[in-house]
Protein backbone atom coordinates (compact mmCIF):
# COMPACT_ATOMS: atom_id res chain seq x y z
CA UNK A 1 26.86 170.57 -81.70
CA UNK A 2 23.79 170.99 -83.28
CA UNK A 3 21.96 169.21 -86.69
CA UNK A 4 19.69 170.17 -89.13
CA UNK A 5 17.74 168.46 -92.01
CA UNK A 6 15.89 169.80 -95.23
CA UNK A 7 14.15 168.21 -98.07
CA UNK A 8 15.12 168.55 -101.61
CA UNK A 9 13.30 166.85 -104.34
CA UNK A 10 15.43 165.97 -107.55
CA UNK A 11 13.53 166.07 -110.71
CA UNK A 12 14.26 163.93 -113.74
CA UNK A 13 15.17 165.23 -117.09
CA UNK A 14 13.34 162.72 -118.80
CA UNK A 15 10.93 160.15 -116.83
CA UNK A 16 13.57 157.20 -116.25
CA UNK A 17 11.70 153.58 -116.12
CA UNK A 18 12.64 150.25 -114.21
CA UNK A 19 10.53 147.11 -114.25
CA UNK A 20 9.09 148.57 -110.96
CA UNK A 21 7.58 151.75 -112.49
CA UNK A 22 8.54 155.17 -114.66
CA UNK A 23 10.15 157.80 -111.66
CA UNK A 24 9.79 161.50 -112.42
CA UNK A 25 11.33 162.91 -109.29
CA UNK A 26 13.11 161.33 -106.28
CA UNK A 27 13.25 162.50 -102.31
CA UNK A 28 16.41 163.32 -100.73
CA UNK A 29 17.05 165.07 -97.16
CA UNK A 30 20.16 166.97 -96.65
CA UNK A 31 21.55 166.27 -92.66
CA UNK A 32 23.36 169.25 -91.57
CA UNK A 33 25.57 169.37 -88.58
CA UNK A 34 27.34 172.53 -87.25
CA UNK A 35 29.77 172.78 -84.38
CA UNK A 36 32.59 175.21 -83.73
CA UNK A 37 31.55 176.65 -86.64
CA UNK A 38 32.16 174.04 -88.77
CA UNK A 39 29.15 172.31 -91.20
CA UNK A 40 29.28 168.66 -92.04
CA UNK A 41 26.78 168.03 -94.75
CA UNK A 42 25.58 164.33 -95.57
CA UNK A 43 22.77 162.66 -97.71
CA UNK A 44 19.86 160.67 -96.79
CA UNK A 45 18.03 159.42 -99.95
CA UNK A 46 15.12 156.99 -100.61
CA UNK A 47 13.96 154.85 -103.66
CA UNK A 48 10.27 154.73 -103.06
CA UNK A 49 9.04 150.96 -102.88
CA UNK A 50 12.75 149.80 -102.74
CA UNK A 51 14.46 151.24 -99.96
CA UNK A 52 13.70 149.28 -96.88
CA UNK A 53 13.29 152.61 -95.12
CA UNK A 54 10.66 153.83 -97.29
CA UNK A 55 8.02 154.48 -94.40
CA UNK A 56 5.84 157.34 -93.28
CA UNK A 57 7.51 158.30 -89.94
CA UNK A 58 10.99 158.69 -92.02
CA UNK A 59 10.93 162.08 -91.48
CA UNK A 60 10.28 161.80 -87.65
CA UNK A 61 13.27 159.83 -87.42
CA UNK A 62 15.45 162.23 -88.88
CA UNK A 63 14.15 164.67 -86.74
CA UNK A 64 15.00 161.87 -83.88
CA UNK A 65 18.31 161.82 -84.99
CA UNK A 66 18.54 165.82 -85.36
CA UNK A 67 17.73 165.74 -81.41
CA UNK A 68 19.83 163.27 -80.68
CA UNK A 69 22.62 164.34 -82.38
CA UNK A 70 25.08 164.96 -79.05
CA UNK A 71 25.36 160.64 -78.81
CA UNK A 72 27.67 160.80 -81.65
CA UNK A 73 28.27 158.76 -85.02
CA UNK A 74 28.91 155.26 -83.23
CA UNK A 75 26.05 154.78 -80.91
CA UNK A 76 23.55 156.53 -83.80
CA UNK A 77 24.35 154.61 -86.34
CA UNK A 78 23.51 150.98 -84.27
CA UNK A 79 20.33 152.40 -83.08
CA UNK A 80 19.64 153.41 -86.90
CA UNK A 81 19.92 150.03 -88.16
CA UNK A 82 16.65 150.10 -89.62
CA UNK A 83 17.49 153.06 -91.16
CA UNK A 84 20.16 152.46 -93.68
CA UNK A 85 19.86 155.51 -95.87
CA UNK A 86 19.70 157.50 -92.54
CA UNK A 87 22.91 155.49 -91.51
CA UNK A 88 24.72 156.93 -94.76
CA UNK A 89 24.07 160.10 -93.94
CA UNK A 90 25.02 160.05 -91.02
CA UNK A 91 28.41 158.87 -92.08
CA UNK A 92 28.83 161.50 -94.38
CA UNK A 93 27.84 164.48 -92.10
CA UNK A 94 30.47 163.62 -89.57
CA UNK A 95 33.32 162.42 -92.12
CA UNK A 96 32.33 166.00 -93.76
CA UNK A 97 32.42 168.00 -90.24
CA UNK A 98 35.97 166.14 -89.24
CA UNK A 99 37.41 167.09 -92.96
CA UNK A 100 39.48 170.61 -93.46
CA UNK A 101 36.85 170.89 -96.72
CA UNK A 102 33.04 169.69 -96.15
CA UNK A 103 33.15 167.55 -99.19
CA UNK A 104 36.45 166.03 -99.07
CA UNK A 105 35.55 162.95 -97.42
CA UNK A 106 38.12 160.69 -98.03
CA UNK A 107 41.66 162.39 -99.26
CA UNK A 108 43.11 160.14 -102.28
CA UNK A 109 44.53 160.66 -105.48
CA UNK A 110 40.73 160.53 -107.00
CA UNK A 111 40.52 163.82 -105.29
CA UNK A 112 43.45 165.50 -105.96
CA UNK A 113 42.61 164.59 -109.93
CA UNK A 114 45.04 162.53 -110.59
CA UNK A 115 43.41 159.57 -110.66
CA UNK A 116 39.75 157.94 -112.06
CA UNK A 117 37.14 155.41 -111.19
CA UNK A 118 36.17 153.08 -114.36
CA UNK A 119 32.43 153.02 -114.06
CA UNK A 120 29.61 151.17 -116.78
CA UNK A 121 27.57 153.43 -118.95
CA UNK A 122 23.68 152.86 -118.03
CA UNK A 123 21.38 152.65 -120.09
CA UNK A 124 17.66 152.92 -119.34
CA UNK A 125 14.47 150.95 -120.11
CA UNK A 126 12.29 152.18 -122.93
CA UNK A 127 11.46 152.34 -126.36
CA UNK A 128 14.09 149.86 -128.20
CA UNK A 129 15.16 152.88 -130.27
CA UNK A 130 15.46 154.68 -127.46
CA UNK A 131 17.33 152.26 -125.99
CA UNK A 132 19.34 151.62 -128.77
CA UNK A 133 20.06 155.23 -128.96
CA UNK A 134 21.47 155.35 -125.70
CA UNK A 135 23.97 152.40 -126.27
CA UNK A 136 25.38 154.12 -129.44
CA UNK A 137 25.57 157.00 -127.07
CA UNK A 138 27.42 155.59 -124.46
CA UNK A 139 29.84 153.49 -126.69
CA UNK A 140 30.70 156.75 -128.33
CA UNK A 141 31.20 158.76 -125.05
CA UNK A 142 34.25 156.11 -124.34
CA UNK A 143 31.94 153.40 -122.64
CA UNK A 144 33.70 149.84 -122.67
CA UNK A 145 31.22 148.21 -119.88
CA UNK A 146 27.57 148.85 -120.57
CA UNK A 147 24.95 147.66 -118.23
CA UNK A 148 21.41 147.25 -119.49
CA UNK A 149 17.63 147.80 -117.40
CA UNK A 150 16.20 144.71 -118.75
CA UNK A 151 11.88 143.15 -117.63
CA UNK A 152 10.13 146.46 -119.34
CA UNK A 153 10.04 145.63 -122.42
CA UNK A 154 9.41 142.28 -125.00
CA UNK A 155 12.21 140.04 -123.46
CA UNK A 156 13.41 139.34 -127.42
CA UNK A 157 12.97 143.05 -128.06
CA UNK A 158 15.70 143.14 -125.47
CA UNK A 159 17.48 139.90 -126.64
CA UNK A 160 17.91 141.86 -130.18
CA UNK A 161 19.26 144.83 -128.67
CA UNK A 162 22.25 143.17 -127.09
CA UNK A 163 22.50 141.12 -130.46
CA UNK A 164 23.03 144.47 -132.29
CA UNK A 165 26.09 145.32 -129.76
CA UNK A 166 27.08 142.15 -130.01
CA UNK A 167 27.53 142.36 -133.92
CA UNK A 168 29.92 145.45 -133.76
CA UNK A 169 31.68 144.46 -130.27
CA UNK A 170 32.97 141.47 -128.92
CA UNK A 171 33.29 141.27 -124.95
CA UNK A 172 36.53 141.89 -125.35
CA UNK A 173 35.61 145.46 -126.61
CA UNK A 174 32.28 145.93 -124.56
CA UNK A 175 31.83 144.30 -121.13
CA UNK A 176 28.05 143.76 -120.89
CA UNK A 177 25.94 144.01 -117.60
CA UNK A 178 22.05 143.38 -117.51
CA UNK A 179 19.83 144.08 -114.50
CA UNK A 180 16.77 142.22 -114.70
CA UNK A 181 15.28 143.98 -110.76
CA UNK A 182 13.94 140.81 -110.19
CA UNK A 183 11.97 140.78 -113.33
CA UNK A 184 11.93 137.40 -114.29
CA UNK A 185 9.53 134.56 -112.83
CA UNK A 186 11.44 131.14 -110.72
CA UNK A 187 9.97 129.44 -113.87
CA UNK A 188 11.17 131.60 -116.72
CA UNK A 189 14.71 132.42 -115.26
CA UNK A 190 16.67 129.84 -116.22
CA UNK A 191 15.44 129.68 -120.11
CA UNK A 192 16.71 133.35 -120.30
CA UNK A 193 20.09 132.79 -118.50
CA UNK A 194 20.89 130.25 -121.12
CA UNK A 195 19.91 132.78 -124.40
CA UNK A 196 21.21 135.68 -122.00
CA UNK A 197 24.62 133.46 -121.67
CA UNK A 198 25.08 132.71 -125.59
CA UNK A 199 25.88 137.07 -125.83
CA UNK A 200 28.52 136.61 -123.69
CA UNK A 201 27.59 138.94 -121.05
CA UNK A 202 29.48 139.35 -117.59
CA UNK A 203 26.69 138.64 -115.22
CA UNK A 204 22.76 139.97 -114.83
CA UNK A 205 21.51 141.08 -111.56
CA UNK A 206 19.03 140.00 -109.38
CA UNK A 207 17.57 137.38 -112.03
CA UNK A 208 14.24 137.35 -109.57
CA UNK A 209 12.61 139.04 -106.98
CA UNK A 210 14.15 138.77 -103.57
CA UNK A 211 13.03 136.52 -100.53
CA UNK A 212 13.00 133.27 -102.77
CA UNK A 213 16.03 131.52 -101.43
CA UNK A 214 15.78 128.80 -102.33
CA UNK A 215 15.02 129.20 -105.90
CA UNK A 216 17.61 132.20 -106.03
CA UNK A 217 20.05 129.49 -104.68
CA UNK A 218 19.39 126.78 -107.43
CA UNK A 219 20.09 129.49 -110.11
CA UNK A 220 23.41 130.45 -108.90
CA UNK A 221 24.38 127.49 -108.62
CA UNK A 222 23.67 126.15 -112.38
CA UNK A 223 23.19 129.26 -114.32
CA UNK A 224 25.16 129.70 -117.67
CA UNK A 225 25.51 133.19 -116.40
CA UNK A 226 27.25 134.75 -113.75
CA UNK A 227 24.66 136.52 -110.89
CA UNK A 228 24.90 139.53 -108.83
CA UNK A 229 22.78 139.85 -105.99
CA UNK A 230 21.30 143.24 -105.64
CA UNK A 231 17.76 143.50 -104.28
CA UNK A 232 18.66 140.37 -102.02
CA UNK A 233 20.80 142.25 -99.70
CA UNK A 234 18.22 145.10 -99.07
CA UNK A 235 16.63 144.96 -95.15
CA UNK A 236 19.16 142.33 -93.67
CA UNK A 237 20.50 144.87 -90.86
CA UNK A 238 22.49 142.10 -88.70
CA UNK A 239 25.68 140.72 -89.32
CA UNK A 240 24.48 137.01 -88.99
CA UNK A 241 21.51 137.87 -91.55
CA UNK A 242 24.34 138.69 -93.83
CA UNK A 243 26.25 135.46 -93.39
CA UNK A 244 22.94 133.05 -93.74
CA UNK A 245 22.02 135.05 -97.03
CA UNK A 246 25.40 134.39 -98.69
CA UNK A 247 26.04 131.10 -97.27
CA UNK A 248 22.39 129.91 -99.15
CA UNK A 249 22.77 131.51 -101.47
CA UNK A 250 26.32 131.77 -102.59
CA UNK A 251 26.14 134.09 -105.75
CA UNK A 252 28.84 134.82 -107.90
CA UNK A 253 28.48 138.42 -106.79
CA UNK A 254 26.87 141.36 -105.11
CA UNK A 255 26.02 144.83 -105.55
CA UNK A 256 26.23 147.26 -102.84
CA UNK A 257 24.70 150.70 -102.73
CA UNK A 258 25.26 152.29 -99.51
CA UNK A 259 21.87 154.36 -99.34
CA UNK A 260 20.12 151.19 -99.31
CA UNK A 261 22.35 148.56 -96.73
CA UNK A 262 23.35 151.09 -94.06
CA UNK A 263 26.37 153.15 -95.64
CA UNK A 264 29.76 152.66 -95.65
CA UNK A 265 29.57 150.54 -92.51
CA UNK A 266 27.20 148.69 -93.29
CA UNK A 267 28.57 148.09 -97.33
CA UNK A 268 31.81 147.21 -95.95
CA UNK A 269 30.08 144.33 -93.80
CA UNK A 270 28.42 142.77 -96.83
CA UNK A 271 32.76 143.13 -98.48
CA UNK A 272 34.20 141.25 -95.79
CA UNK A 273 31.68 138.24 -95.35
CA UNK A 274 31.19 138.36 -99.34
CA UNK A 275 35.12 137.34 -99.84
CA UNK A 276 35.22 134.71 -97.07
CA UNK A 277 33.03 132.99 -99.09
CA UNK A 278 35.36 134.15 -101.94
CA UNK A 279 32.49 136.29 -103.75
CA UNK A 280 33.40 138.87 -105.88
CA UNK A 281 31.60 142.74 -105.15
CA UNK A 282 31.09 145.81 -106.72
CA UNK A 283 29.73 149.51 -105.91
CA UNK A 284 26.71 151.09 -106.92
CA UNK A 285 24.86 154.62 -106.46
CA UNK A 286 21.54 154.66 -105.86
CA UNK A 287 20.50 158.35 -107.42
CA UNK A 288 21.68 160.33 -105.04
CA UNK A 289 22.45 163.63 -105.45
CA UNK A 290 25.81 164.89 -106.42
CA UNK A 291 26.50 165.16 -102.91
CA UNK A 292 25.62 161.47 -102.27
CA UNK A 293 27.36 160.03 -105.24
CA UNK A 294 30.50 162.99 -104.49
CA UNK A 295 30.66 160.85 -100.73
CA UNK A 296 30.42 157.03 -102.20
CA UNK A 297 32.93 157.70 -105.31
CA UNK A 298 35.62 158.82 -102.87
CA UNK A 299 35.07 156.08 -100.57
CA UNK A 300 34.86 153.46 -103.58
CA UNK A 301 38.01 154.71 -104.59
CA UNK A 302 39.93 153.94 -101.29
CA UNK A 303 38.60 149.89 -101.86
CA UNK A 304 40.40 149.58 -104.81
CA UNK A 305 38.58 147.11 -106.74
CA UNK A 306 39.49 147.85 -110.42
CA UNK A 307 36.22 146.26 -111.69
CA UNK A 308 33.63 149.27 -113.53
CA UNK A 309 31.51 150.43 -110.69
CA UNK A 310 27.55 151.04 -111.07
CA UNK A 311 28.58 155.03 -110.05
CA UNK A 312 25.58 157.29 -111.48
CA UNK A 313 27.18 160.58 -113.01
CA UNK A 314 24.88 163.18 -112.02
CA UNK A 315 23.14 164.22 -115.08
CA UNK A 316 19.74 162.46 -115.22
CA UNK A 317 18.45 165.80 -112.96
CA UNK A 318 17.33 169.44 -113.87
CA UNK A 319 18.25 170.31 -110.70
CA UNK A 320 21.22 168.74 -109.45
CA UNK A 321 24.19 170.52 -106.98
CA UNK A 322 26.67 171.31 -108.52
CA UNK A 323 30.11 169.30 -108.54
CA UNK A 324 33.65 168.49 -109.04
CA UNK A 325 32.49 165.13 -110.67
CA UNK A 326 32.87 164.30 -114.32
CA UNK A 327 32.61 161.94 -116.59
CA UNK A 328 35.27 161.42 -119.47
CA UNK A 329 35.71 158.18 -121.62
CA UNK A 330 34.13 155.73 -119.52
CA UNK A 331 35.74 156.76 -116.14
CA UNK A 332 34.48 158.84 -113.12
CA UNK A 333 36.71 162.18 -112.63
CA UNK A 334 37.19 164.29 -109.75
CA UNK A 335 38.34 167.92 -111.37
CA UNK A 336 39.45 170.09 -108.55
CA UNK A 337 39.30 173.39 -110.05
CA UNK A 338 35.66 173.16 -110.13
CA UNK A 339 33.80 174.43 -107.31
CA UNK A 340 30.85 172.78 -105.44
């Protein structure tokens, strides 16, 4: 057996903004393992100044891993615990060398076609007629849960833009998602859950920034509006982390994107303390590649939780892989007469 690893950078089609900066490319490194000559192929991405493995010796530690490839999936991925997007590829690289096709991960009726993933349309920070421009857009394109980037702009610049959807849709119509990335001060937060609540929206993640506890704790457990931990989970790589976090905390729910809390493994730990405590969970992507995304839409399938998931759809690059994943009316589609 013997691994590989190569960078790729994606670039943007437009510059895509969050309250934490405007992103014009993003780093990805493609783990490669051959062995009787079969390839496994897995994805190891990064969100600069969000992923807690966002250091300068990441590279040395894929080429760790790359040397020390013979110890196998199991005892890798506990000494890469620090390393969650490292852990996720990983995963995928030997799920994709054990598969009789490299990028049929997990075998379901999402892959054979025959059945979708219901995922929210996003909808970026900018402009308010940009952003308005992109609802329309995505309520046209078959869209009935929306999830707004809210903290960039004028908070009643944003307030008006959900009252416009509001006007023409009822939640009935259009399930409404806001992600605030932390975006709102301790002091502020719970002024703007109770005008968020009054639009009827299904819940707003990570309200403020992570590491406050305590105040994170008070929120959940008076806001008006449900909250879905996001940020919150990123960096706590031991099972009894985990626990303490939700036990403080106890949010209504959480977000998992497996580049950024140790893959599959490590998502599915966060899943099985989160309903214990009888917490409800969803999937996101974390702008990965198609490859990435290909991996955690097959594997969200298998979980079956019919909620919309956060799954990206591939498009926001110039220079994307290409894939069997499409988008139609609101719902992630795996067409296999398309190639890779």
């Amino acid at each position: 057996m013997k691994a590989t690893y190569s960078k790729h950078i994606l670039r943007f089609k437009r510059p895509s903004s969050t309250s934490r900066g405007v992103m014009t490319e993003k780093e990805t490194w493609l783990l490669k393992i051959e062995e009787n000559d079969k390839i496994g192929i897995g994805e190891c991405g990064i969100l600069r100044s969000l992923s807690f493995d966002d250091r300068p010796n990441y590279e040395a530690k894929l080429q760790w891993v790359v040397e020390h490839i013979h110890l196998g999936k199991d005892v890798l991925w506990e000494e890469l615990r620090e390393w969650p997007s490292i852990q996720f590829g990983l995963e995928q690289a030997f799920l994709s060398l054990s598969s009789a096709h490299p990028f049929v991960l997990f075998p379901s009726a999402f892959v054979d076609g025959t059945a979708a993933i219901p995922i929210n349309g996003l909808v970026w920070m900018g402009e308010e007629s940009f952003m308005k421009e992109q609802i329309d857009e995505k309520i046209a394109q078959g869209f009935t849960c929306v999830k707004l980037k809210i903290g960039a702009i004028d908070f009643q610049a944003e307030l008006n833009l959900l009252h416009h959807i509001r006007k023409h849709f009822t939640a009935a119509q259009i399930e409404l998602r806001v992600d605030a990335n932390g975006g709102f001060t301790a002091a502020d937060a719970p002024g703007k859950l109770a005008q968020l609540a009054q639009l009827d929206l299904h819940s707003i993640e990570q309200p403020i920034k992570q590491r406050q506890v305590e105040q994170m704790a008070a929120l959940c457990q008076t806001t008006p509006l449900p909250i879905a931990l996001d940020e919150e989970l990123i960096g706590l790589t031991s099972y009894q982390e985990k626990v303490a976090l939700l036990e403080a905390i106890r949010p209504q729910y959480i977000i998992l994107k497996p580049s950024l809390v140790g893959g599959f493994k490590g998502s599915q730990e966060w899943i099985d303390i989160a309903e214990k405590l009888q917490i409800k969970w969803w999937i996101t992507s974390a702008l990965e590649s198609n490859i990435g995304l290909n991996a955690i839409a097959q594997w969200t399938f298998t979980l079956g939780n019919p909620m919309p998931q956060g799954l990206g759809t591939g498009a926001l690059y110039t220079n994307n892989f290409d894939s069997p994943l499409e988008v139609k009316n609101g719902q992630l589609w795996y067409n296999p007469e398309l190639g890779w």
